[in-house]
Protein backbone atom coordinates (compact mmCIF):
# COMPACT_ATOMS: atom_id res chain seq x y z
CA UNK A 1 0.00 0.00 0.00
CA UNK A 2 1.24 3.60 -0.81
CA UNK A 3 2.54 5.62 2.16
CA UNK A 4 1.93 9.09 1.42
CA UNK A 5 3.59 11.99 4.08
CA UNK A 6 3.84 15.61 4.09
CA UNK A 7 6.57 17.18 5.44
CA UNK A 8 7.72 20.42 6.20
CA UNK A 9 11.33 22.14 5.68
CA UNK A 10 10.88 25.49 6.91
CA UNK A 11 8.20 27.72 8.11
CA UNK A 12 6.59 29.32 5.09
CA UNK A 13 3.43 27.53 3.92
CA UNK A 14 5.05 26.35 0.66
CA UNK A 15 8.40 24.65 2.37
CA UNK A 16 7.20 21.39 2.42
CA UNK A 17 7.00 18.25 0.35
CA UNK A 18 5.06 15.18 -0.47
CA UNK A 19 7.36 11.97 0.56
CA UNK A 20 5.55 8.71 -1.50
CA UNK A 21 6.81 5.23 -0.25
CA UNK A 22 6.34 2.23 -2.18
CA UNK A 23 5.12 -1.32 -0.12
CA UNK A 24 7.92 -2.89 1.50
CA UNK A 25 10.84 -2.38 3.64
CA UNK A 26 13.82 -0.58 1.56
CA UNK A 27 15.70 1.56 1.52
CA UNK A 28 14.36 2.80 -1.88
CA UNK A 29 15.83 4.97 -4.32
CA UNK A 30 14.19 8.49 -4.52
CA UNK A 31 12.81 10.45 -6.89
CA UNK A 32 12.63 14.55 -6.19
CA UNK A 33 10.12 16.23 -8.42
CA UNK A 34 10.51 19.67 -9.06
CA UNK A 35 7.13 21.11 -10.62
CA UNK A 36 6.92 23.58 -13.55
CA UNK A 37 5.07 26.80 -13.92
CA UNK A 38 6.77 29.27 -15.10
CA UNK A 39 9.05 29.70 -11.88
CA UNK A 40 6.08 30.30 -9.86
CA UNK A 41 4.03 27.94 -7.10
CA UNK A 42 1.09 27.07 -6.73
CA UNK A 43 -0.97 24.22 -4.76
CA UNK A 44 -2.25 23.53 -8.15
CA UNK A 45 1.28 23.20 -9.40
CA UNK A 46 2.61 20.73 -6.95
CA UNK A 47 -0.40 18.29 -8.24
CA UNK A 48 1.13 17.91 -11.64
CA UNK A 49 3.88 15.31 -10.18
CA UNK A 50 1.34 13.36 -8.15
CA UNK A 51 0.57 10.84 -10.21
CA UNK A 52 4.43 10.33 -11.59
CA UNK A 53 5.08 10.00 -8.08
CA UNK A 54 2.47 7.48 -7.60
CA UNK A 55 3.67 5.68 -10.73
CA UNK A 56 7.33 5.37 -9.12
CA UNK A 57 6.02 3.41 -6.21
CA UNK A 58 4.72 0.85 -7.96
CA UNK A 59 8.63 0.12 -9.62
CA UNK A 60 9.98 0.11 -5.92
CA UNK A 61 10.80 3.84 -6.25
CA UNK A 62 10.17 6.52 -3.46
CA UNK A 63 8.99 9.90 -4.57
CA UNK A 64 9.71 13.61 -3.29
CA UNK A 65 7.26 16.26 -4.47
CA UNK A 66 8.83 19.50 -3.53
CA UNK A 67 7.02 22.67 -3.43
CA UNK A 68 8.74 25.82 -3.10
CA UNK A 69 7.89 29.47 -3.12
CA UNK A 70 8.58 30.76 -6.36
CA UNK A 71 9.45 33.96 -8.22
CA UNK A 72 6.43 36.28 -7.21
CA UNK A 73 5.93 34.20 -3.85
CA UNK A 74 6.36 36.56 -0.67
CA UNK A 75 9.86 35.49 0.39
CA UNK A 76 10.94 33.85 -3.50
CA UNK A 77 12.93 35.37 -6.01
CA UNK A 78 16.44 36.00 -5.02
CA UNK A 79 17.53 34.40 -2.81
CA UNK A 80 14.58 32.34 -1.39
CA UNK A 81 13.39 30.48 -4.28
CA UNK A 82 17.04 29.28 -4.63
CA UNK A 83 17.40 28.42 -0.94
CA UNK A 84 13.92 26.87 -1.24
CA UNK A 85 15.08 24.53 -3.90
CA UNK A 86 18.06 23.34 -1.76
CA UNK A 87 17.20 23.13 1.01
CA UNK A 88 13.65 21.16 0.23
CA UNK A 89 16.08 18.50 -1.77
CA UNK A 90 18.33 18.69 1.16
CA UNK A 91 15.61 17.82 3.40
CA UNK A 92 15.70 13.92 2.25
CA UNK A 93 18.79 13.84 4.24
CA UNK A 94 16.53 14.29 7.68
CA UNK A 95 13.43 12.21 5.95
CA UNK A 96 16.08 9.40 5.76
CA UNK A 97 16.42 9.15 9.72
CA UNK A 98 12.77 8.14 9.92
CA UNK A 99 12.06 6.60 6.64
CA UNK A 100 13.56 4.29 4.38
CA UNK A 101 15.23 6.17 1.73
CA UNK A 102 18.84 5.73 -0.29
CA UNK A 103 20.45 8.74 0.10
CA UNK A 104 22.58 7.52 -2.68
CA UNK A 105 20.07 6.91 -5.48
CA UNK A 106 18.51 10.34 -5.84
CA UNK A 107 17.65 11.33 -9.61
CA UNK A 108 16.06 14.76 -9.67
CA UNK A 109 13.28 14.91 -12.13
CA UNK A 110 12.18 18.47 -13.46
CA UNK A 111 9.44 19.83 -15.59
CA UNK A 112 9.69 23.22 -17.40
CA UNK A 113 10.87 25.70 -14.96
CA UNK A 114 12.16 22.47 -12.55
CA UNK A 115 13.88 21.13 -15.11
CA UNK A 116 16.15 24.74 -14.66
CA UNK A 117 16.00 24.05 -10.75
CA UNK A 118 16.80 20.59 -11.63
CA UNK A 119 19.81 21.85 -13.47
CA UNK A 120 20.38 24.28 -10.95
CA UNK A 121 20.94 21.11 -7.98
CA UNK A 122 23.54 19.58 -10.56
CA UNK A 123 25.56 22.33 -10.04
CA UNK A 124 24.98 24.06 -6.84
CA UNK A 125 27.79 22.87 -5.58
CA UNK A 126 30.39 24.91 -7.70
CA UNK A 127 28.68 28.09 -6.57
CA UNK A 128 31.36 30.57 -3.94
CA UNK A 129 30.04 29.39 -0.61
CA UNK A 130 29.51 33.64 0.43
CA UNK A 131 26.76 33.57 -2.54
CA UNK A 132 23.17 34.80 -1.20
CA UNK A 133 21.59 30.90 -2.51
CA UNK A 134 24.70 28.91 -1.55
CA UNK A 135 23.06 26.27 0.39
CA UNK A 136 26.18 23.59 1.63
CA UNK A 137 24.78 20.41 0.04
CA UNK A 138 23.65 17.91 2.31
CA UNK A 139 22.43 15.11 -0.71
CA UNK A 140 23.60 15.17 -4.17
CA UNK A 141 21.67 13.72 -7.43
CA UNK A 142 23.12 10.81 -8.56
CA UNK A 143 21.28 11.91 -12.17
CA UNK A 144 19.13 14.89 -13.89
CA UNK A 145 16.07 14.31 -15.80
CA UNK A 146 14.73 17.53 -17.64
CA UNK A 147 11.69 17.54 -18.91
CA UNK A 148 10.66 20.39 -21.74
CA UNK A 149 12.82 22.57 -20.22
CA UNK A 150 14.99 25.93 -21.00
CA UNK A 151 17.75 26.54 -18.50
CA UNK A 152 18.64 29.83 -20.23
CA UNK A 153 17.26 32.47 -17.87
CA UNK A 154 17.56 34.81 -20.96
CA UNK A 155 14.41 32.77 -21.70
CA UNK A 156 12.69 33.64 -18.88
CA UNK A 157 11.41 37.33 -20.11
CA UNK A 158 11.93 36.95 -23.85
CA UNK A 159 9.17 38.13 -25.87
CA UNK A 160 7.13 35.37 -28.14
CA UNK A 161 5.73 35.95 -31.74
CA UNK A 162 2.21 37.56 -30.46
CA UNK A 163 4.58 40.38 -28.22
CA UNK A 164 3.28 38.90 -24.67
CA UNK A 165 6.35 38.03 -22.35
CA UNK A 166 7.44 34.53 -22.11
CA UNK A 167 5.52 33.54 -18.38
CA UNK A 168 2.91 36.58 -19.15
CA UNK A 169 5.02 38.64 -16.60
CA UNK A 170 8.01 39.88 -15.70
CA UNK A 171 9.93 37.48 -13.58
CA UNK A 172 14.03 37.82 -14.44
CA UNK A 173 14.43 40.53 -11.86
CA UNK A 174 12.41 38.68 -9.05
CA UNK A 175 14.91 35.59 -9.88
CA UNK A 176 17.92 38.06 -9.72
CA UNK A 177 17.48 40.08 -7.08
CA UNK A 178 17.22 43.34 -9.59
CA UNK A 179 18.38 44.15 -13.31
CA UNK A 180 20.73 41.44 -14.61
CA UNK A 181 22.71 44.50 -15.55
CA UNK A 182 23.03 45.49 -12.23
CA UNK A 183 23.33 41.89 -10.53
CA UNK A 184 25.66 39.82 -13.58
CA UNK A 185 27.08 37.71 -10.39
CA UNK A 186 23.49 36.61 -9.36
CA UNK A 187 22.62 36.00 -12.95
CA UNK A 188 25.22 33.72 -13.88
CA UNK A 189 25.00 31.75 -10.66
CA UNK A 190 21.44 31.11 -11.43
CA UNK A 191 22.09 29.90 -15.08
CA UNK A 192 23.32 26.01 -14.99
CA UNK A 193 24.96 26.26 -18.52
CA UNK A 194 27.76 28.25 -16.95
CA UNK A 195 28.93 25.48 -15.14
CA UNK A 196 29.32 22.46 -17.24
CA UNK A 197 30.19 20.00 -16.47
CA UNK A 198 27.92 19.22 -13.80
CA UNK A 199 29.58 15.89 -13.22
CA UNK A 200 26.16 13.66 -13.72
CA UNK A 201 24.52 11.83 -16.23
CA UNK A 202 21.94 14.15 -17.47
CA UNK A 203 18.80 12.86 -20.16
CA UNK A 204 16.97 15.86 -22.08
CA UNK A 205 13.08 14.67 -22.69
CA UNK A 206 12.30 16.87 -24.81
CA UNK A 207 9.51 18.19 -27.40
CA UNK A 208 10.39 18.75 -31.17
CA UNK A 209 8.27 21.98 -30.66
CA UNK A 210 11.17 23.01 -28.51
CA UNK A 211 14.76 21.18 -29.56
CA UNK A 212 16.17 21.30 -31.59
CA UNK A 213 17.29 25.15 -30.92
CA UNK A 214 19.33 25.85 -33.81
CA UNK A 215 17.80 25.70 -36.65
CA UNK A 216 16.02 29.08 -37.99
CA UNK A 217 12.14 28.28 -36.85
CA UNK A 218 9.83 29.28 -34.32
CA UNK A 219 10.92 27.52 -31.09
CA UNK A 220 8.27 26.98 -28.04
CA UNK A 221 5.57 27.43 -30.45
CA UNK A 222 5.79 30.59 -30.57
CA UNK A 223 6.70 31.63 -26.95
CA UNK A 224 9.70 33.52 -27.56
CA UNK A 225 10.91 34.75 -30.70
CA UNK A 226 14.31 33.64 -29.55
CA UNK A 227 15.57 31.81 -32.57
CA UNK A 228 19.17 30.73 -31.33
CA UNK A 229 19.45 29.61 -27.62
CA UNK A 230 22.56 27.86 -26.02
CA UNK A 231 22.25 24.13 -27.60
CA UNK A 232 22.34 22.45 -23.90
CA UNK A 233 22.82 18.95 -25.23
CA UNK A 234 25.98 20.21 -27.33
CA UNK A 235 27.78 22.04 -24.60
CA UNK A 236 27.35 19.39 -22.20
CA UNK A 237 28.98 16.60 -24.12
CA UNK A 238 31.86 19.04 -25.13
CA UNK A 239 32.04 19.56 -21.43
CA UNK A 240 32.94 16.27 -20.54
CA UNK A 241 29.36 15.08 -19.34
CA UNK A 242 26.97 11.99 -19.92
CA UNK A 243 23.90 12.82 -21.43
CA UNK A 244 20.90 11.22 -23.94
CA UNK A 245 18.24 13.28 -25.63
CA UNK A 246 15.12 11.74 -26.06
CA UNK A 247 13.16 13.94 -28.48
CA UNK A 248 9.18 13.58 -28.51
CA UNK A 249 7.72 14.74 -31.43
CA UNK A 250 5.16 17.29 -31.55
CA UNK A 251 4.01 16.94 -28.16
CA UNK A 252 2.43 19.34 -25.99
CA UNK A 253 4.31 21.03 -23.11
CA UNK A 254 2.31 20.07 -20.53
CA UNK A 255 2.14 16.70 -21.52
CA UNK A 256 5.30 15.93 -19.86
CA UNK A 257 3.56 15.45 -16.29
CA UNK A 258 -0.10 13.88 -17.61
CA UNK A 259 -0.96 10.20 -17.60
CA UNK A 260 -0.92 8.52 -21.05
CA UNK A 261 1.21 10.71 -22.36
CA UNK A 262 5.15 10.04 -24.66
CA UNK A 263 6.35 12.26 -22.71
CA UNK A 264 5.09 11.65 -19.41
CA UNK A 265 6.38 8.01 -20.10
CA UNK A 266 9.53 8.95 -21.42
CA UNK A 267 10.31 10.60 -18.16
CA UNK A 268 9.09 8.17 -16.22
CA UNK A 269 11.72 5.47 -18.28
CA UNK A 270 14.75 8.02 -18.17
CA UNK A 271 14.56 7.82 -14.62
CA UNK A 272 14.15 4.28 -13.82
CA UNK A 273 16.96 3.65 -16.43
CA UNK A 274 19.10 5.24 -14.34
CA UNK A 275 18.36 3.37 -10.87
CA UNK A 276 18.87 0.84 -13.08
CA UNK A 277 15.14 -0.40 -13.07
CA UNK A 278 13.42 -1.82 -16.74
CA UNK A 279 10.11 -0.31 -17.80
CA UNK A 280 7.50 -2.81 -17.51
């Protein structure tokens, strides 16, 4: 039977996660989910992993929904949102006292905007330890799975083909702490790509609506009218790290996190591939 637990990490009403056990006695590997939503949180948001996290369970898997506050949150931005992220993934470290949970076998799983936080864990630990989101890691992923995601925050308030901004509002600044012209230091420690190699295998799920980046077409139907953006699976290999792209073609973005879906299986596979675990 499915053991379902919420648990808090820090005081604000959106530092907590959902902790999913599978039957048995472990320890289990874990799974941390890290929602999408255009860097913002929501109750509604943190539902869009429950049923992935059901579906580990059943292959022996433990899950870790994390919410967060997010960009407009009060507290999120710079630095909370940041601290939010590691510190909820750091949390598994104290859930691991009381349940049964390998430490060892943590794959982070991100949709969208988590697949950036996702990316964001990988490399944490390169950041100075005097930065503003430094968080000392206390677990590290073992593996990355990145769902439909950009992890260029130049994405974050480019303008699509209609002229609305890419998340409907402005959301850089919050993420920054101010103008990226102003805060360059904050920027580039919240953009992954400026630390490859992150030192894990990575796998990119991703829609043919959204990679490949460089050719000259409309990319994120139509979201941004960005038509080059850093070719993540590129850089990484000529960085030195492990990584398969899965490409999905033509699917919806939300698609990645719904039942019945390529994508949603595709994710589901990437991650159990890595713990190691065949896809019934």
């Amino acid at each position: 039977t499915l053991a379902q637990t919420e648990t808090s990490y820090g005081p604000d009403p959106l530092q907590y996660g959902e902790l999913y056990l599978p039957a048995g006695d472990g320890p289990f590997p874990v799974v941390p989910f890290l929602h999408g939503g255009c860097w913002r949180s929501s109750e509604r948001m943190i539902e869009s992993y429950r049923a992935m996290s059901k579906a580990m369970t059943k292959h022996g898997v433990a899950a870790w929904n994390l919410q967060y506050r997010g960009a407009p949150s009060p507290g999120g931005g710079w630095p909370g949102t940041w601290q939010d992220i590691g510190n909820g993934f750091d949390a598994l470290k104290k859930i691991a006292e009381s349940y049964p949970v390998d430490l060892e076998q943590a794959v982070v799983v991100g949709h969208s905007s988590g697949g950036h936080f996702g990316a964001w864990l990988a490399m944490r630990s390169q950041l100075p330890p005097h930065s503003e989101i430094y968080v000392e890691p206390q677990v590290n992923p073992m593996a990355l799975v990145m769902t439909d995601a950009y992890i260029n925050p130049l994405m974050i308030d480019s303008i699509g083909d209609t002229g609305e901004i890419y998340c409907g509002e402005p959301l850089l600044e919050k993420l920054v702490g101010g103008s990226v012209e102003d805060n360059i230091n904050n920027f580039l420690q919240i953009s992954p790509l400026e630390w490859l190699p992150w030192g894990i295998p990575q796998e990119y799920v991703v829609s043919t609506y959204r990679y490949p980046v460089s050719l000259p077409r409309v990319l994120a139907q139509g979201k941004t009218s960005m038509r080059t953006a850093p070719d993540y699976p590129a850089l990484a290999v000529i960085a030195g790290d492990e990584i398969n792209v899965r490409l999905i073609s033509n699917e919806n973005h939300g698609s990645f996190t719904r039942e019945g879906f390529r994508g949603y299986d595709a994710a589901i596979s990437a991650a159990l591939r890595f713990l190691g675990k065949a896809t019934e």
